[in-house]
PDB file of N, CA and C in Angstrom:
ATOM      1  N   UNK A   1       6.076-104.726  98.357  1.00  0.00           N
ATOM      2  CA  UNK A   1       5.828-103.303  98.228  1.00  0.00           C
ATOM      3  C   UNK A   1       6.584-102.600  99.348  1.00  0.00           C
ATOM      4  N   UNK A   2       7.194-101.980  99.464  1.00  0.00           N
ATOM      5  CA  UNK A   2       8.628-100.884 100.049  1.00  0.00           C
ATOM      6  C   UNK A   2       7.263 -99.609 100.616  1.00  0.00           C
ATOM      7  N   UNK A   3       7.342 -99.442 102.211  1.00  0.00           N
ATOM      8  CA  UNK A   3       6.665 -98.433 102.637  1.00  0.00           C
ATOM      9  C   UNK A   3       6.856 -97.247 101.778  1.00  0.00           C
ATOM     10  N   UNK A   4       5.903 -96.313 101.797  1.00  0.00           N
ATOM     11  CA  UNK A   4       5.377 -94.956 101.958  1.00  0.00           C
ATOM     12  C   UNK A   4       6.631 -94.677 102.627  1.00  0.00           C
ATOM     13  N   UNK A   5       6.922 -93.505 101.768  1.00  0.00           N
ATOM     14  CA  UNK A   5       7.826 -92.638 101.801  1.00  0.00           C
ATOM     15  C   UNK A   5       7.327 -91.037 100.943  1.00  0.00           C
ATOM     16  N   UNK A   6       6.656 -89.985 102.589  1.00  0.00           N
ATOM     17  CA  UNK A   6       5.968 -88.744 102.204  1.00  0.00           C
ATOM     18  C   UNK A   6       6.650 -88.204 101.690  1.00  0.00           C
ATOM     19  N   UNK A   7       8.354 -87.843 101.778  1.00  0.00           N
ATOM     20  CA  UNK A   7       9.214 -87.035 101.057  1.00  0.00           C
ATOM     21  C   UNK A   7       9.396 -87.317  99.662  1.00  0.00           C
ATOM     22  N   UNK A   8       8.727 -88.787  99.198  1.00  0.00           N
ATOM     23  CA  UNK A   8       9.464 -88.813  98.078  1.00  0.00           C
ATOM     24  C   UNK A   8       8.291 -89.605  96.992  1.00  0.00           C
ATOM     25  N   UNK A   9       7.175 -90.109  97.684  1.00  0.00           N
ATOM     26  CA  UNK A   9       6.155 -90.845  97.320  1.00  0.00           C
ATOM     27  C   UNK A   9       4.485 -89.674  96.897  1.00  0.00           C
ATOM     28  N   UNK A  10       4.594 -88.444  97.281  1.00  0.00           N
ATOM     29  CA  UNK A  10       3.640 -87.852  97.044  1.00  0.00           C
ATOM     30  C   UNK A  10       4.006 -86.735  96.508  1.00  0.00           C
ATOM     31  N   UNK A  11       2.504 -86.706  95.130  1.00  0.00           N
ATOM     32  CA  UNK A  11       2.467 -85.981  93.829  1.00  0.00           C
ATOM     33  C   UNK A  11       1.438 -85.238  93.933  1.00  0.00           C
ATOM     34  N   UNK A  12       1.500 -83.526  93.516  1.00  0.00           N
ATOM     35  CA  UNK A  12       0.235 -82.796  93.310  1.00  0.00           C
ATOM     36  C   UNK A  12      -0.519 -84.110  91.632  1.00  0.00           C
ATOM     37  N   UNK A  13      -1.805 -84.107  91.762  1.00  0.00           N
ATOM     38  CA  UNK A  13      -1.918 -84.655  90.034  1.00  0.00           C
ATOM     39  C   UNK A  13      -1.575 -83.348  89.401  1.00  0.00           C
ATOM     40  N   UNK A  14      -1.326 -81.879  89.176  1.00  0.00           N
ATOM     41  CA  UNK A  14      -1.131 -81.340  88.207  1.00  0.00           C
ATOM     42  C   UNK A  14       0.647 -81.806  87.854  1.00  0.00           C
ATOM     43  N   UNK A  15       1.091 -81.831  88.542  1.00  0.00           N
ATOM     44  CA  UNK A  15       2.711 -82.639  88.151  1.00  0.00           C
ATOM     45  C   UNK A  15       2.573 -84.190  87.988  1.00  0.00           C
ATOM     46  N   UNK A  16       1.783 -84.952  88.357  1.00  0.00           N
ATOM     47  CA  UNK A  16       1.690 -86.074  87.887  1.00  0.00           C
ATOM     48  C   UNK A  16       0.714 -86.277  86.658  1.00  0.00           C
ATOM     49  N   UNK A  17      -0.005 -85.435  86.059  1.00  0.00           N
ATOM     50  CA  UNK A  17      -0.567 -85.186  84.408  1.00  0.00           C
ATOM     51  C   UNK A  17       0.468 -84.944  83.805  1.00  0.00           C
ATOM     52  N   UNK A  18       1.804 -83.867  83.963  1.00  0.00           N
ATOM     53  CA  UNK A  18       2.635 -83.332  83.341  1.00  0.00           C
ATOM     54  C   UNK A  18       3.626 -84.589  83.095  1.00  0.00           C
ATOM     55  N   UNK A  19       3.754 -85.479  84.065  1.00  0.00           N
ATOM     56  CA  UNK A  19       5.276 -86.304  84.106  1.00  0.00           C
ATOM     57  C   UNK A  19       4.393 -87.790  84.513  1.00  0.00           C
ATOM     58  N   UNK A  20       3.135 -88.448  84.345  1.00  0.00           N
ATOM     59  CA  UNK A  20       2.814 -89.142  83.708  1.00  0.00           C
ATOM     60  C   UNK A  20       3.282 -90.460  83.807  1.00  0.00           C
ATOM     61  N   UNK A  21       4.035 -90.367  82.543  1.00  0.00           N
ATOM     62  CA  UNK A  21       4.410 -91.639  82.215  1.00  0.00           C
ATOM     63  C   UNK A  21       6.250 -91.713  82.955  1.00  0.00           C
ATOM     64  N   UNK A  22       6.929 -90.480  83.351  1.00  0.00           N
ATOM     65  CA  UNK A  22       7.475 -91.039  84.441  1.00  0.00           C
ATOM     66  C   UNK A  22       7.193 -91.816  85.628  1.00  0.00           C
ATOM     67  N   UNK A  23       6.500 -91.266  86.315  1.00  0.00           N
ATOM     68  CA  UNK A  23       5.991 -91.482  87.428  1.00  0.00           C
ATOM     69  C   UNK A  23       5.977 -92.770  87.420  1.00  0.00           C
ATOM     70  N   UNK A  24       4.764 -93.306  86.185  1.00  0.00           N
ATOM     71  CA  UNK A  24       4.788 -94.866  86.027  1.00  0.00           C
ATOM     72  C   UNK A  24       5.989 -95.463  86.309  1.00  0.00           C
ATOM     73  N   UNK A  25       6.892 -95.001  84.958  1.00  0.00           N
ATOM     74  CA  UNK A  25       7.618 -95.928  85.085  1.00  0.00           C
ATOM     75  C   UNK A  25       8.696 -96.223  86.715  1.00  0.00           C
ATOM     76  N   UNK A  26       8.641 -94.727  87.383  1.00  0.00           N
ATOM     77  CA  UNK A  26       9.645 -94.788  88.915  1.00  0.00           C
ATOM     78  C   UNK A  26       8.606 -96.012  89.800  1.00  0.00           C
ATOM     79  N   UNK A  27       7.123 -95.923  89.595  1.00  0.00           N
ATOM     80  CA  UNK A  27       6.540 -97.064  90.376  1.00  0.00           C
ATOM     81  C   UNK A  27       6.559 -98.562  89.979  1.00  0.00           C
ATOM     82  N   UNK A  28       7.235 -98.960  88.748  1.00  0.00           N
ATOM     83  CA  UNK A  28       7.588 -99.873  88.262  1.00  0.00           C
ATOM     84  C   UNK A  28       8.801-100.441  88.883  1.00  0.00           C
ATOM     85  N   UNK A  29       9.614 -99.446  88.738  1.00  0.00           N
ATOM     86  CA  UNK A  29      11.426 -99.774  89.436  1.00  0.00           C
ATOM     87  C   UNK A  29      10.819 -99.765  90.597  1.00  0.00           C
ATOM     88  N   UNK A  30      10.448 -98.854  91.613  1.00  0.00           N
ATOM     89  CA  UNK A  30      10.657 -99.103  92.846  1.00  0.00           C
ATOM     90  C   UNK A  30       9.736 -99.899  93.753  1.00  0.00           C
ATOM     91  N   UNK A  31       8.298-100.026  92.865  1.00  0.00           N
ATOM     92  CA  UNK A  31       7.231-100.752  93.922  1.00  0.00           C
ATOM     93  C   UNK A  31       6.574-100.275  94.752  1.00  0.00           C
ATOM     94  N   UNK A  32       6.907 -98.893  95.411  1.00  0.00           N
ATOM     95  CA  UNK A  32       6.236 -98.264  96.285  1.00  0.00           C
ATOM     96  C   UNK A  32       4.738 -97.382  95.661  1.00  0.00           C
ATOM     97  N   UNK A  33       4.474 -97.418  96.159  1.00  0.00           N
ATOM     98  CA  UNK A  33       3.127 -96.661  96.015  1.00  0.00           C
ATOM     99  C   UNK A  33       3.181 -95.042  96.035  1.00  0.00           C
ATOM    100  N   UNK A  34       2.271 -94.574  95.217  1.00  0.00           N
ATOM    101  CA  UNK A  34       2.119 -92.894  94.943  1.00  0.00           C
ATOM    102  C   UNK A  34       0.892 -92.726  95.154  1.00  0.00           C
ATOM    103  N   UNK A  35       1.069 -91.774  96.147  1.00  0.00           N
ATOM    104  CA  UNK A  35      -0.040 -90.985  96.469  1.00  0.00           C
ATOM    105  C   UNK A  35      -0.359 -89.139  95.595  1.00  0.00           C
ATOM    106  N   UNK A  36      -1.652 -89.463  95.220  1.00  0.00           N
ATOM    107  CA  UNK A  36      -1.659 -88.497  94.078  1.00  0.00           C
ATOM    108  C   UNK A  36      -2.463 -87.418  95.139  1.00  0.00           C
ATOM    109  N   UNK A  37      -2.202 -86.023  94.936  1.00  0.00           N
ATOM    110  CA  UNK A  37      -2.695 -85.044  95.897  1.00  0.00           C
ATOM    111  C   UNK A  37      -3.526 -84.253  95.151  1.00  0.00           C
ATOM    112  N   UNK A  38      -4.722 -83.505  95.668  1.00  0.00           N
ATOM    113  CA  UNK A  38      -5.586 -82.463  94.876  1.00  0.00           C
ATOM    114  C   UNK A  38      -5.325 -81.502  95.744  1.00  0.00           C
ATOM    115  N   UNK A  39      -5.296 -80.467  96.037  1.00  0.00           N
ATOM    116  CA  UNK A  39      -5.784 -79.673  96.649  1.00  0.00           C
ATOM    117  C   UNK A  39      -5.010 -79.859  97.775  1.00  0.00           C
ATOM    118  N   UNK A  40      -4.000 -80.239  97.894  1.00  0.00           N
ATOM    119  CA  UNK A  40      -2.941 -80.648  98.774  1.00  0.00           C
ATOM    120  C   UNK A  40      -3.447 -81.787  99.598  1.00  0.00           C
ATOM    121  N   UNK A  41      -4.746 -82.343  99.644  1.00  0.00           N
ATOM    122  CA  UNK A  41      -5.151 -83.539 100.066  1.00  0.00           C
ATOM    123  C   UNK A  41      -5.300 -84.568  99.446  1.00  0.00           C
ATOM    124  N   UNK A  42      -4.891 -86.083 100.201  1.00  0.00           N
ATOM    125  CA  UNK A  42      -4.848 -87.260  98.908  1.00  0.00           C
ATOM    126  C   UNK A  42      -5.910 -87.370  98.489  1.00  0.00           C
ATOM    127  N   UNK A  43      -5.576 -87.884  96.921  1.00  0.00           N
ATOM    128  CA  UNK A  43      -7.037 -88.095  95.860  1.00  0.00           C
ATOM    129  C   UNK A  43      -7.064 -89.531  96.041  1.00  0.00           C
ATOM    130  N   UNK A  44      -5.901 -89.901  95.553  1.00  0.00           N
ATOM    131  CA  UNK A  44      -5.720 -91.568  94.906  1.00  0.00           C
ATOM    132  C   UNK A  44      -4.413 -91.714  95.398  1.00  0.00           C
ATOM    133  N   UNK A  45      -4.689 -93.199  95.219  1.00  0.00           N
ATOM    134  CA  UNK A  45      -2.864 -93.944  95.332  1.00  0.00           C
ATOM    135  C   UNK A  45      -2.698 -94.838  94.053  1.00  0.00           C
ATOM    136  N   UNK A  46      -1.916 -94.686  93.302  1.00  0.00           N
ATOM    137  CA  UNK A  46      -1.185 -95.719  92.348  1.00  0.00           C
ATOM    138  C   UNK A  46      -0.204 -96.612  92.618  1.00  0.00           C
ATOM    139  N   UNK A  47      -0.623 -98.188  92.826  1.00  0.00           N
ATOM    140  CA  UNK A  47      -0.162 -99.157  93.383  1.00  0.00           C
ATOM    141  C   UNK A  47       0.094-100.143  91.551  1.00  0.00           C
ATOM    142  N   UNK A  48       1.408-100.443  91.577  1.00  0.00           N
ATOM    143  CA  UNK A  48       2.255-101.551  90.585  1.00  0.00           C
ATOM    144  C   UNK A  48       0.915-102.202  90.892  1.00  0.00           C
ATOM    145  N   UNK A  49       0.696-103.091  89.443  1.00  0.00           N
ATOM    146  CA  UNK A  49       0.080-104.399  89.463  1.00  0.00           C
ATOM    147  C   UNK A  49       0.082-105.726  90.395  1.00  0.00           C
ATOM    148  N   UNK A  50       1.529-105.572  90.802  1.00  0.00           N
ATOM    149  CA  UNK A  50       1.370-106.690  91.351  1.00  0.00           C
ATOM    150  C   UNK A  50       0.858-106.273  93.239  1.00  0.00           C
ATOM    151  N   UNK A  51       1.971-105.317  93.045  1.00  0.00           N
ATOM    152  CA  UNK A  51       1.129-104.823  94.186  1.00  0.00           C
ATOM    153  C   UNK A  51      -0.485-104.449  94.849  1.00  0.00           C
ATOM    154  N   UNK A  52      -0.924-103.945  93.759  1.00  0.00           N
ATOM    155  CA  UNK A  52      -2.521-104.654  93.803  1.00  0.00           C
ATOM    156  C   UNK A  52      -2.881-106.107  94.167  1.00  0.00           C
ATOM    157  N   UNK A  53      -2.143-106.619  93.406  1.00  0.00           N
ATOM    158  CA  UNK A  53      -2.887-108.216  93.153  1.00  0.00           C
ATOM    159  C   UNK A  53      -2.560-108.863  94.813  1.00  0.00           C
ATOM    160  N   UNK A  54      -1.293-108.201  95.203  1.00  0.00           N
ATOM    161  CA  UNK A  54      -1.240-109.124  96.123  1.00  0.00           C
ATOM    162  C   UNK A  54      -1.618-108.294  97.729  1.00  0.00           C
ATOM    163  N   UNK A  55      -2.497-107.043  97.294  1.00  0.00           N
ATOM    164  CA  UNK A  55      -3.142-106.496  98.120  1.00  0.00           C
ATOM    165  C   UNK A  55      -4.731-107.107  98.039  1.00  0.00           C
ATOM    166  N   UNK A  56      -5.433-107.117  96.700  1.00  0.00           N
ATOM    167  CA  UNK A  56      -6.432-107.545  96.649  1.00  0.00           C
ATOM    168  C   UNK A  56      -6.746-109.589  97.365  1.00  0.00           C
ATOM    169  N   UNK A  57      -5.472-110.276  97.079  1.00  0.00           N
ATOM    170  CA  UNK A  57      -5.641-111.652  97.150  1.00  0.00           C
ATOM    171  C   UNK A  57      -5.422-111.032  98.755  1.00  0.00           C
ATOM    172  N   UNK A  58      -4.838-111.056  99.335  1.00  0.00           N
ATOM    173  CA  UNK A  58      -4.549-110.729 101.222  1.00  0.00           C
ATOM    174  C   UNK A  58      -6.249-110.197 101.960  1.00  0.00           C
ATOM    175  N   UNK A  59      -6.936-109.590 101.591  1.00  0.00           N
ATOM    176  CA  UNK A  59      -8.313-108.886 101.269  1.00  0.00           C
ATOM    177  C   UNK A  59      -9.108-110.182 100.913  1.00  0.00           C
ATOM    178  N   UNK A  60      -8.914-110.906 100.165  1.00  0.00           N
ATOM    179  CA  UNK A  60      -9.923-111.915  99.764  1.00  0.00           C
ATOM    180  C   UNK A  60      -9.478-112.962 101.315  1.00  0.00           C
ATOM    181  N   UNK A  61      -8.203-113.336 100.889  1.00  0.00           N
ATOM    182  CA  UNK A  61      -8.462-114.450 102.036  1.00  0.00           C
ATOM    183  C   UNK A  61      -8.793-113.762 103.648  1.00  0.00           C
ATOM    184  N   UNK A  62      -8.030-112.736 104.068  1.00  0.00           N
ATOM    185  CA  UNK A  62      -8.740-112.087 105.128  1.00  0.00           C
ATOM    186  C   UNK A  62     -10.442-112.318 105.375  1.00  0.00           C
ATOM    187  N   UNK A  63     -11.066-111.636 104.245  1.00  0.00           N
ATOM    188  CA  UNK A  63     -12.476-112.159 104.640  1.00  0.00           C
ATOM    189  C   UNK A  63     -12.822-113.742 104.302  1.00  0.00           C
ATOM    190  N   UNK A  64     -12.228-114.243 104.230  1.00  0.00           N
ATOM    191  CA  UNK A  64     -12.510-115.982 103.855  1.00  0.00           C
ATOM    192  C   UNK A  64     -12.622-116.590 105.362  1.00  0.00           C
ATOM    193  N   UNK A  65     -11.549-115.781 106.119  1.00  0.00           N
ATOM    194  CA  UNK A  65     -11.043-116.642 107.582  1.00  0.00           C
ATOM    195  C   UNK A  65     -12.143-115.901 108.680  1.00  0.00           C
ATOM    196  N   UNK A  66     -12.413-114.583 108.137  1.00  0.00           N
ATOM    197  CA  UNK A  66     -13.502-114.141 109.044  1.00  0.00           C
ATOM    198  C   UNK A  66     -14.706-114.867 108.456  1.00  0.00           C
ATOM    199  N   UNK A  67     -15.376-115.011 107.339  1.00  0.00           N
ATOM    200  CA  UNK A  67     -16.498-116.027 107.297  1.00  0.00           C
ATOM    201  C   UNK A  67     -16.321-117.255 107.886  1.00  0.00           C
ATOM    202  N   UNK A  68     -15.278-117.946 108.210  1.00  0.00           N
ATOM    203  CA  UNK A  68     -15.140-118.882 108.830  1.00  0.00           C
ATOM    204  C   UNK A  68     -15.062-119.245 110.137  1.00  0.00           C
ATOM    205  N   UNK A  69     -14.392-118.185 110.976  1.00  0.00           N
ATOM    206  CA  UNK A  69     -14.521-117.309 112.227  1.00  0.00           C
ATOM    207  C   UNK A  69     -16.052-117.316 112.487  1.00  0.00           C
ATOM    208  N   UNK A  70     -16.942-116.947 111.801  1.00  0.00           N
ATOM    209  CA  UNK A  70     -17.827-116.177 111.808  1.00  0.00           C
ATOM    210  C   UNK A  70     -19.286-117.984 111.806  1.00  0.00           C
ATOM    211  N   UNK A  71     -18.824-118.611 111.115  1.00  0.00           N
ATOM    212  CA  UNK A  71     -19.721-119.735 111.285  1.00  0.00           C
ATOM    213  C   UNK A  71     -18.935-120.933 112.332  1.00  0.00           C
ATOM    214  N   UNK A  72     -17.991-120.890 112.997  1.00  0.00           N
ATOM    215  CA  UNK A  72     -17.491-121.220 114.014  1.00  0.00           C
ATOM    216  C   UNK A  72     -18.335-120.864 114.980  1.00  0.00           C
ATOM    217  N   UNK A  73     -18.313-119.528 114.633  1.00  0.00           N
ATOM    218  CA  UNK A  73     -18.851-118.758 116.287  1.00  0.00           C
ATOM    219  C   UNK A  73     -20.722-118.654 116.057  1.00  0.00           C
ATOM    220  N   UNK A  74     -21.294-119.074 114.973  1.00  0.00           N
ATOM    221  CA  UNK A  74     -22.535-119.393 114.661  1.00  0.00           C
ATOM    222  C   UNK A  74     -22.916-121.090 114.604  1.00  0.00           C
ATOM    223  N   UNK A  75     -21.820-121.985 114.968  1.00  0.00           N
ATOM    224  CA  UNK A  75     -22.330-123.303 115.095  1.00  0.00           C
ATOM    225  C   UNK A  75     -22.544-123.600 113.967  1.00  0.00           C
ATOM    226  N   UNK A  76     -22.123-123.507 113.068  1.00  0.00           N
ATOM    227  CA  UNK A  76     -22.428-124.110 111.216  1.00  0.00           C
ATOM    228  C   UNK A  76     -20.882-124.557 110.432  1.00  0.00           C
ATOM    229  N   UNK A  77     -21.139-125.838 111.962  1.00  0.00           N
ATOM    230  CA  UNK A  77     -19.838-126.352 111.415  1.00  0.00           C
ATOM    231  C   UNK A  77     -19.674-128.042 111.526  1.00  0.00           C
ATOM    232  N   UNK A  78     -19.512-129.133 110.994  1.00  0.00           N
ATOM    233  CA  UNK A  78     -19.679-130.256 111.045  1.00  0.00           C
ATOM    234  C   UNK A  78     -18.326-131.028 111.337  1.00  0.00           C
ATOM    235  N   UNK A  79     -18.079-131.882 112.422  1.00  0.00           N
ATOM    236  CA  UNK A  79     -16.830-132.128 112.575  1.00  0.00           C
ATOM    237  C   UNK A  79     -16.457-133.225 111.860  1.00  0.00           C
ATOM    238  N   UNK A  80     -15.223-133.389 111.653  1.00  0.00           N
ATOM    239  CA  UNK A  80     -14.419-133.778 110.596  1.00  0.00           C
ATOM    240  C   UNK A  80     -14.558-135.398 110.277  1.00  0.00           C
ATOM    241  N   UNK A  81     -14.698-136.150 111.237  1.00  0.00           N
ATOM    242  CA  UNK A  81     -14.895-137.172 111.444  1.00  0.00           C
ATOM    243  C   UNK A  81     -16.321-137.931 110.752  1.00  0.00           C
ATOM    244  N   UNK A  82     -17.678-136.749 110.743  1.00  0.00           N
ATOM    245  CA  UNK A  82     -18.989-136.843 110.283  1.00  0.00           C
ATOM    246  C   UNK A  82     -18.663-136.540 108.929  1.00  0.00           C
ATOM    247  N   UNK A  83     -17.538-136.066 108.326  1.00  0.00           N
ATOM    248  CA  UNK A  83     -17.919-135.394 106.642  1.00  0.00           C
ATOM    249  C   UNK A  83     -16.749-137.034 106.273  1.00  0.00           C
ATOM    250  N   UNK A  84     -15.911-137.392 107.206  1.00  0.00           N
ATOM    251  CA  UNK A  84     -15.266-138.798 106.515  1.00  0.00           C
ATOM    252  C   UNK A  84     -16.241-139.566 106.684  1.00  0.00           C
ATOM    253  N   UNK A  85     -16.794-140.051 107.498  1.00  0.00           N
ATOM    254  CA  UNK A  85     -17.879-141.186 107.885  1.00  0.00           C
ATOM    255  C   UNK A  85     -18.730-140.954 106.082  1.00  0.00           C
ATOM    256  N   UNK A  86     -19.286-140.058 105.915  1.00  0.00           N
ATOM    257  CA  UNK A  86     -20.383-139.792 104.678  1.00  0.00           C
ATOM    258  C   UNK A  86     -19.623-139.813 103.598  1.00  0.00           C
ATOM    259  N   UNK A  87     -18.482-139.814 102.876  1.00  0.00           N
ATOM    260  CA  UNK A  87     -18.253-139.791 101.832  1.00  0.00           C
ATOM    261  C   UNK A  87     -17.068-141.019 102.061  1.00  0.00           C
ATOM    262  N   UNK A  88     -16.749-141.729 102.774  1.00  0.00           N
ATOM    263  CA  UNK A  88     -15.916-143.282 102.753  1.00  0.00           C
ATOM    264  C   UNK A  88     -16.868-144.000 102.934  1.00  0.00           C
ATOM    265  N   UNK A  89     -16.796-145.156 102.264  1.00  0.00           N
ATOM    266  CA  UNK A  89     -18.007-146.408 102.210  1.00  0.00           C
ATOM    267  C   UNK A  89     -16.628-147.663 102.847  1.00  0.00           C
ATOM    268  N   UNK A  90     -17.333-148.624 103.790  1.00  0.00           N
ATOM    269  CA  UNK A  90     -16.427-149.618 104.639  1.00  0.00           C
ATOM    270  C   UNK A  90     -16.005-150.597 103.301  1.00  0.00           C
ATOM    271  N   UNK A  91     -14.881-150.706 103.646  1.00  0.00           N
ATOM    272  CA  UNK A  91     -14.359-152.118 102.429  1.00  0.00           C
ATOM    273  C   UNK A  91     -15.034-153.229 102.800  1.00  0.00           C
ATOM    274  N   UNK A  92     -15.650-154.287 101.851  1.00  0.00           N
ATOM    275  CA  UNK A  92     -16.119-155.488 102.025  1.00  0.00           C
ATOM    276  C   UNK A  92     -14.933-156.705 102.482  1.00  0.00           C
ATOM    277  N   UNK A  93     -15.137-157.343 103.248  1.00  0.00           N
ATOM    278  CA  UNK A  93     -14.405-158.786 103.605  1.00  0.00           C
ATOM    279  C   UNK A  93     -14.306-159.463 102.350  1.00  0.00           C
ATOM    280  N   UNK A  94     -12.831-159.749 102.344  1.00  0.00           N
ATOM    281  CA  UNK A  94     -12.779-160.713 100.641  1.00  0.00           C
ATOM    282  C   UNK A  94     -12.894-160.219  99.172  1.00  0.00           C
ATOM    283  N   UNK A  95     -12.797-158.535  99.447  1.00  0.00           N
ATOM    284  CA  UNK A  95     -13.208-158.076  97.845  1.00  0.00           C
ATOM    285  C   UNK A  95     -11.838-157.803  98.247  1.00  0.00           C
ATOM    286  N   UNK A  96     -11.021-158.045  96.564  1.00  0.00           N
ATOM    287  CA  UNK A  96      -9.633-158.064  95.695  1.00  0.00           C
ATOM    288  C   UNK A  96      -9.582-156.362  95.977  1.00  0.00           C
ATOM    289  N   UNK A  97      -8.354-155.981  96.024  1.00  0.00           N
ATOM    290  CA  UNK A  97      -7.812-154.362  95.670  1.00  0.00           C
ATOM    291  C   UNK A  97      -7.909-154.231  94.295  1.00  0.00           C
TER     292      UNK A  97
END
């Protein structure tokens, strides 16, 4: 996604109702984001699909690493060595591969 650009990225919505399905399609070619204005203050931003997606996935794992952060720093954490010990069982002497 290509920064915000105020000269060229922000729309009253009464010109973006009128021109619509331009608009779409200029945020398609270019990727950048539109900021839609009411009242000369922003309403909304219209972000490409993918640009969402890969705003929303950045957002998911962000809070993934702070829950993890977060039981680090709460002691709710088992070291690595205790979760192999419990789920490997010792090979027997003399049993075939």
């Amino acid at each position: 996604m290509r920064p915000l650009r105020l000269s060229e990225d922000v729309v009253p919505v009464s010109a973006f109702k009128t021109q619509a399905k331009a608009w779409i399609e200029r945020l398609a070619a270019t990727g950048a984001p539109l900021v839609i204005t009411q009242n000369g203050r922003p309403a909304g931003v219209l972000l490409s699909p993918a640009a969402f997606d890969a705003l929303t996935e950045r957002a998911r794992f962000v809070a993934a690493v702070d829950e993890g952060l977060a039981d680090v720093a709460a002691g709710r954490v088992v070291p690595h060595a205790r979760i192999v010990a419990r789920f490997v069982t010792p090979r027997r002497k003399g049993r075939a591969r």
